[in-house]
Protein backbone atom coordinates (compact mmCIF):
# COMPACT_ATOMS: atom_id res chain seq x y z
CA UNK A 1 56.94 -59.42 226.66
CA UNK A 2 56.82 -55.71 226.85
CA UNK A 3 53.43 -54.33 224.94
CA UNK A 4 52.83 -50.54 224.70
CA UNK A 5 48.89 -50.56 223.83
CA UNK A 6 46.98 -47.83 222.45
CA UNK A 7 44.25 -47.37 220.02
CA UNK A 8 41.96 -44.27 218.37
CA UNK A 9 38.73 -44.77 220.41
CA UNK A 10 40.32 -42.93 223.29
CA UNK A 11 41.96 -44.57 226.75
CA UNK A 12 38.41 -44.80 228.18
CA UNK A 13 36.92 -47.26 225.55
CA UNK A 14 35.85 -50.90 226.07
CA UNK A 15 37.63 -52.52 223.62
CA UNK A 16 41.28 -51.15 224.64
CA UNK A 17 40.49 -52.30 228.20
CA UNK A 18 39.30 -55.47 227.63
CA UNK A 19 42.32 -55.83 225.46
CA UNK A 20 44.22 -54.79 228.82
CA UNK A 21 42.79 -57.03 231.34
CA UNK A 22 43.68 -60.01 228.86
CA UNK A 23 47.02 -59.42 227.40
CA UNK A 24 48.16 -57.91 231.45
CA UNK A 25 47.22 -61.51 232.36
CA UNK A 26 51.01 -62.91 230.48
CA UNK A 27 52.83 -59.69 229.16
CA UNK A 28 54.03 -56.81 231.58
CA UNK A 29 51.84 -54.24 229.65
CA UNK A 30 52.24 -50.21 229.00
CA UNK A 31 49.14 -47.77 228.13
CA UNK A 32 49.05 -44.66 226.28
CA UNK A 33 45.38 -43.81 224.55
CA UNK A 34 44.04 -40.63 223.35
CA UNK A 35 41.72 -38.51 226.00
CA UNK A 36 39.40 -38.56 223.36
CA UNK A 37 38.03 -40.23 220.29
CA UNK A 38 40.15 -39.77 217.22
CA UNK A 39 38.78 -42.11 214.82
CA UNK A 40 40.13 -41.69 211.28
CA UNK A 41 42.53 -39.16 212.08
CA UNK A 42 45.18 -41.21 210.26
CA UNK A 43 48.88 -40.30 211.42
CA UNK A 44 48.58 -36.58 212.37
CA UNK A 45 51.08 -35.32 215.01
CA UNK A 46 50.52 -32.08 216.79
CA UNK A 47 53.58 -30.28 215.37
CA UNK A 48 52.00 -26.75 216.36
CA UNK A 49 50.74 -27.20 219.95
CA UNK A 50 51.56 -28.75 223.27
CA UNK A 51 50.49 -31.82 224.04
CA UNK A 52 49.17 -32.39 227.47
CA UNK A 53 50.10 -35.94 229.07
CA UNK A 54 48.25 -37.30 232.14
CA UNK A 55 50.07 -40.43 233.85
CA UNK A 56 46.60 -41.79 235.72
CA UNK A 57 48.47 -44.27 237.56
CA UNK A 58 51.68 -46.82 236.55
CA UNK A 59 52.37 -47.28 233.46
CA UNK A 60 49.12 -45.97 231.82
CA UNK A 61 49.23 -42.81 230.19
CA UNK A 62 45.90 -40.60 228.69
CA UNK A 63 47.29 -37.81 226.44
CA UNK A 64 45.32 -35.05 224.74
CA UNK A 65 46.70 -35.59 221.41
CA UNK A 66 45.83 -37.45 218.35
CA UNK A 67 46.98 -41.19 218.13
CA UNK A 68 50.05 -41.56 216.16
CA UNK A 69 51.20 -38.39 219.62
CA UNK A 70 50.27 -41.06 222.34
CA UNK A 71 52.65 -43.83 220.61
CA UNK A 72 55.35 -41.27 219.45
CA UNK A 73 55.96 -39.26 222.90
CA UNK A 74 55.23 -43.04 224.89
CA UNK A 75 57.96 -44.42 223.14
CA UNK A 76 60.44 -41.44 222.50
CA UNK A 77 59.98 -39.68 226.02
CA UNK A 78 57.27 -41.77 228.63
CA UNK A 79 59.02 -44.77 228.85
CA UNK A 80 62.01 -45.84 229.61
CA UNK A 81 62.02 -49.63 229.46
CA UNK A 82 62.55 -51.37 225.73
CA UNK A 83 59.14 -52.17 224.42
CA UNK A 84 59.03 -55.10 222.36
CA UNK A 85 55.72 -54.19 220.59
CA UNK A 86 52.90 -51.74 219.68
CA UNK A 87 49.33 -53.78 219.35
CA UNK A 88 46.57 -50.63 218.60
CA UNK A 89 43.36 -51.40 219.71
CA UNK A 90 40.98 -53.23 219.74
CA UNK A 91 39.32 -50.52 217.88
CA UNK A 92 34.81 -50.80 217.52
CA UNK A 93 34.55 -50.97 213.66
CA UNK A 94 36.24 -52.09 210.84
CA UNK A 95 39.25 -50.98 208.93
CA UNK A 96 39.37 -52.86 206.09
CA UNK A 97 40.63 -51.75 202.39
CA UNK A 98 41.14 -48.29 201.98
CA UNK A 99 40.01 -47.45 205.38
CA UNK A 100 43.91 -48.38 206.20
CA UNK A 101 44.63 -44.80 204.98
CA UNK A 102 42.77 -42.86 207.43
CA UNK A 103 42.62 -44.80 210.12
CA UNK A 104 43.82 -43.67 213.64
CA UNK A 105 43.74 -47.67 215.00
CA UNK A 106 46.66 -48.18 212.45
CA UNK A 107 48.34 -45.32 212.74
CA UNK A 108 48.67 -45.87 216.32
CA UNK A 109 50.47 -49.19 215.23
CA UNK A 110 52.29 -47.38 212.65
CA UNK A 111 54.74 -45.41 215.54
CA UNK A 112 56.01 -48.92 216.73
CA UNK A 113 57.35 -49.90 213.42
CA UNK A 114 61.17 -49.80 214.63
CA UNK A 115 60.70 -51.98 217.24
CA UNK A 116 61.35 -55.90 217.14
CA UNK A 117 58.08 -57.10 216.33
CA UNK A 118 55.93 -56.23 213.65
CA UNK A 119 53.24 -53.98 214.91
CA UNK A 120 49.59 -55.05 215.08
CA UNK A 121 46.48 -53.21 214.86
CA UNK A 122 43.03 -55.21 215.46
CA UNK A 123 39.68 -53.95 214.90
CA UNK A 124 36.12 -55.71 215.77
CA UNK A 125 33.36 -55.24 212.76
CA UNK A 126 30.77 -54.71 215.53
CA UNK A 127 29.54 -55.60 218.63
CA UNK A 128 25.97 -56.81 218.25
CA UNK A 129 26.90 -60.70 218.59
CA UNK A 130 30.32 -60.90 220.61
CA UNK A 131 31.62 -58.94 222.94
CA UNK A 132 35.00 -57.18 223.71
CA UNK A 133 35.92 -59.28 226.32
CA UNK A 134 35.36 -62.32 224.27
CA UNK A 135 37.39 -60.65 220.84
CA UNK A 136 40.12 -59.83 223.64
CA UNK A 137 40.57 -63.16 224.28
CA UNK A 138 40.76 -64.43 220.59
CA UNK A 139 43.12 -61.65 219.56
CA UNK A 140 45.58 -62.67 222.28
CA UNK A 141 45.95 -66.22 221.19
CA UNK A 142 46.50 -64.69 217.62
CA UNK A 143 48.98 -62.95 219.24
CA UNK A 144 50.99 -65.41 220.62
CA UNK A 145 50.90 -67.37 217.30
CA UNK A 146 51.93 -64.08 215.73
CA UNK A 147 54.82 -63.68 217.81
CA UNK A 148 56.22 -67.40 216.97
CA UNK A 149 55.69 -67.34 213.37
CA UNK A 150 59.08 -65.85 211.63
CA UNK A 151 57.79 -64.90 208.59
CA UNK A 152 55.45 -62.36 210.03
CA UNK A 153 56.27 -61.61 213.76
CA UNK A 154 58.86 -58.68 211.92
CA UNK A 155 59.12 -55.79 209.52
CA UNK A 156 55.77 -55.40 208.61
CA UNK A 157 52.46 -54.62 210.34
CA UNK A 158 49.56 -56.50 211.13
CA UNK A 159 45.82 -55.27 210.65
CA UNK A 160 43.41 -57.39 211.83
CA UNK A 161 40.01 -57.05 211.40
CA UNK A 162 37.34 -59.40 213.28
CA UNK A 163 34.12 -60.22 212.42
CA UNK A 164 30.86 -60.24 214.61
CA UNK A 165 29.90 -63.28 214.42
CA UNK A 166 28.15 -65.62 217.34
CA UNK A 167 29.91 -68.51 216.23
CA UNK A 168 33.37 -66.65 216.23
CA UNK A 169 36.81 -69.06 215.92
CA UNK A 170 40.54 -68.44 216.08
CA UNK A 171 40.92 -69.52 212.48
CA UNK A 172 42.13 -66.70 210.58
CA UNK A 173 42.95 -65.87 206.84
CA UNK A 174 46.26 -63.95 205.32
CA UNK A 175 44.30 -61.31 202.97
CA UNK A 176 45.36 -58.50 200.68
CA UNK A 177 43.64 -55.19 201.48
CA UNK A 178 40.44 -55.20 199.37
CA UNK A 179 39.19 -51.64 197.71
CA UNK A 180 36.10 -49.34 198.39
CA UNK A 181 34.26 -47.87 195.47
CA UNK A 182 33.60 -43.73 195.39
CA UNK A 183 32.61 -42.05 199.06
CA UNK A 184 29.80 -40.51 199.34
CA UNK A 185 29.48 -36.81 198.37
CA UNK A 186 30.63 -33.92 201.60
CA UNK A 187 27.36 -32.55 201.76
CA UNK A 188 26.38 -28.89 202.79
CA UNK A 189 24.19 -27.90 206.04
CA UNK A 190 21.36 -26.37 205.41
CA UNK A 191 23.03 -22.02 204.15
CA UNK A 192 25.33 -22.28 206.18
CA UNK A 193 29.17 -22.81 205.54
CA UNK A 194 29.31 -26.07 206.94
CA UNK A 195 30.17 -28.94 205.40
CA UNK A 196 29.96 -33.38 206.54
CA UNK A 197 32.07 -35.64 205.46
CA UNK A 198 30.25 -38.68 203.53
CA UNK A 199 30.35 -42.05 204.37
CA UNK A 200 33.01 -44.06 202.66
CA UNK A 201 32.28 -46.04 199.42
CA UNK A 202 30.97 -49.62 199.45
CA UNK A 203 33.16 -52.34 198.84
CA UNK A 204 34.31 -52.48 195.36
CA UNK A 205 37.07 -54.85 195.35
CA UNK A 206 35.84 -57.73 197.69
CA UNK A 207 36.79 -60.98 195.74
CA UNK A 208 38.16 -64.08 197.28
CA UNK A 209 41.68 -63.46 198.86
CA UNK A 210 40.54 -59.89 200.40
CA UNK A 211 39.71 -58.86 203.60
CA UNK A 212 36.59 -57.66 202.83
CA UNK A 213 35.88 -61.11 201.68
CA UNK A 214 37.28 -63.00 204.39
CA UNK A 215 34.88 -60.53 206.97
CA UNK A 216 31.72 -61.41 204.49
CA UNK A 217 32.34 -65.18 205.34
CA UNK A 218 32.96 -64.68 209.08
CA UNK A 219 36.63 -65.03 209.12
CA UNK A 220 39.33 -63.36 210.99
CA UNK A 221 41.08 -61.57 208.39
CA UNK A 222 44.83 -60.77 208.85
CA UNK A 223 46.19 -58.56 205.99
CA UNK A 224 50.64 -57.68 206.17
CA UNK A 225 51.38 -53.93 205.33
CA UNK A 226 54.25 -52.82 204.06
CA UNK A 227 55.93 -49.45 205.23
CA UNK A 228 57.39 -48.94 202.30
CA UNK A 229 55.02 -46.81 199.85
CA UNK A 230 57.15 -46.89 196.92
CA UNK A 231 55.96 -48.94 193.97
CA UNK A 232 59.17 -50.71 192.98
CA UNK A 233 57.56 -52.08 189.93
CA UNK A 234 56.74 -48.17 188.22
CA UNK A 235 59.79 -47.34 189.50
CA UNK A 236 62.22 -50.17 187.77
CA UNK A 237 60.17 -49.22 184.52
CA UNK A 238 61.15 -45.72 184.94
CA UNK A 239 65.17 -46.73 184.97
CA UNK A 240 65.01 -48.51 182.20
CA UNK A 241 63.52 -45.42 180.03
């Protein structure tokens, strides 16, 4: 299988090489990362400014542009071949809930939605009991199960979130996309006109069937997202007014 791989972290992090060194070891695998970190930059493209693209050697590709760039111009310009999939990651933190919106590790996946498979993004809670090397290995076998199951290896996308866990597994849960309460407050520095961002809100909804539940019991949650943002249900209310 053809894989173009890419995440938000930038081309230089550990857990999109890791990712690399496994997934290279069965699938004839394509790179194109961010020169930097562009963590919840969500699905910008840099409309207004040239994008500078550095081919480091074959087939890998480290691009001074935001993530949702590397996939676009990899698959629309870089490379020639038919890629089968876009997998985005393996990114160091979660994106569970809400954090779907803003996050760069999805929007990376995001770009490869008209391809064959469904497009999978895969982030790892933290690091302080497994490693990458050892979540690269676990994502790859979810992979391959992925890729063989019908009813999910098309038209929709993946986002998988693993926990850090020492006693880690393959088993995995389908999860809904849980919800985060109010963010913190942007806060003011000091007199002068510059404002940080606050941290996001604590998990709100987190009952069984969520990700954010699956995470707090040290499973693999795998939640399907639809590209479609219309709400079908408000909108067959509004034709029948």
């Amino acid at each position: 299988m053809k894989i173009l791989l890419s995440n938000d972290d930038g081309y230089y992090a550990d857990g999109i090489q890791a990712l690399y060194l496994e997934l290279s070891k069965k699938h004839e695998i394509y790179v194109a990362a961010p020169l930097k970190n562009h963590s919840a930059g969500s699905s910008a493209l840099s409309v207004r400014k040239d994008i500078n693209v550095d081919n480091i050697k074959d087939n890998h590709y480290v691009i001074d542009g935001t993530p949702a760039d590397c996939v676009h111009i990899a698959l629309t310009c870089l490379i020639k071949e038919k890629i089968d999939i876009v997998i985005s990651g393996i990114n160091m933190g979660a994106n569970l809930g809400d954090d779907v919106i803003y996050s760069g590790t999805v929007a990376a996946a995001l770009e490869g939605r008209h391809l064959e498979y469904s497009p999978i993004a895969v982030s790892l809670t933290s690091t302080k009991n497994i490693s990458f090397k050892k979540a690269a290995v676990i994502s790859a076998d979810i992979f391959g199960e992925i890729m063989s199951n019908d009813k999910i290896s098309k038209n929709t996308l993946l986002n998988i979130n693993i926990p850090d866990t020492k006693d880690i597994t393959k088993n995995y849960m389908f999860t809904r996309l849980g919800k985060r309460g109010e963010p913190v407050p942007a806060k003011k520095i000091n007199n002068k006109n510059l404002y940080n961002i606050g941290a996001a809100g604590k998990p709100e909804d987190k009952d069984p069937g969520t990700d954010f539940y699956s995470i707090e019991k040290n499973i693999i949650s795998i939640s399907p997202i639809n590209y479609d943002l219309t709400s079908q249900k408000i909108l067959n209310e509004l034709k029948e007014i």
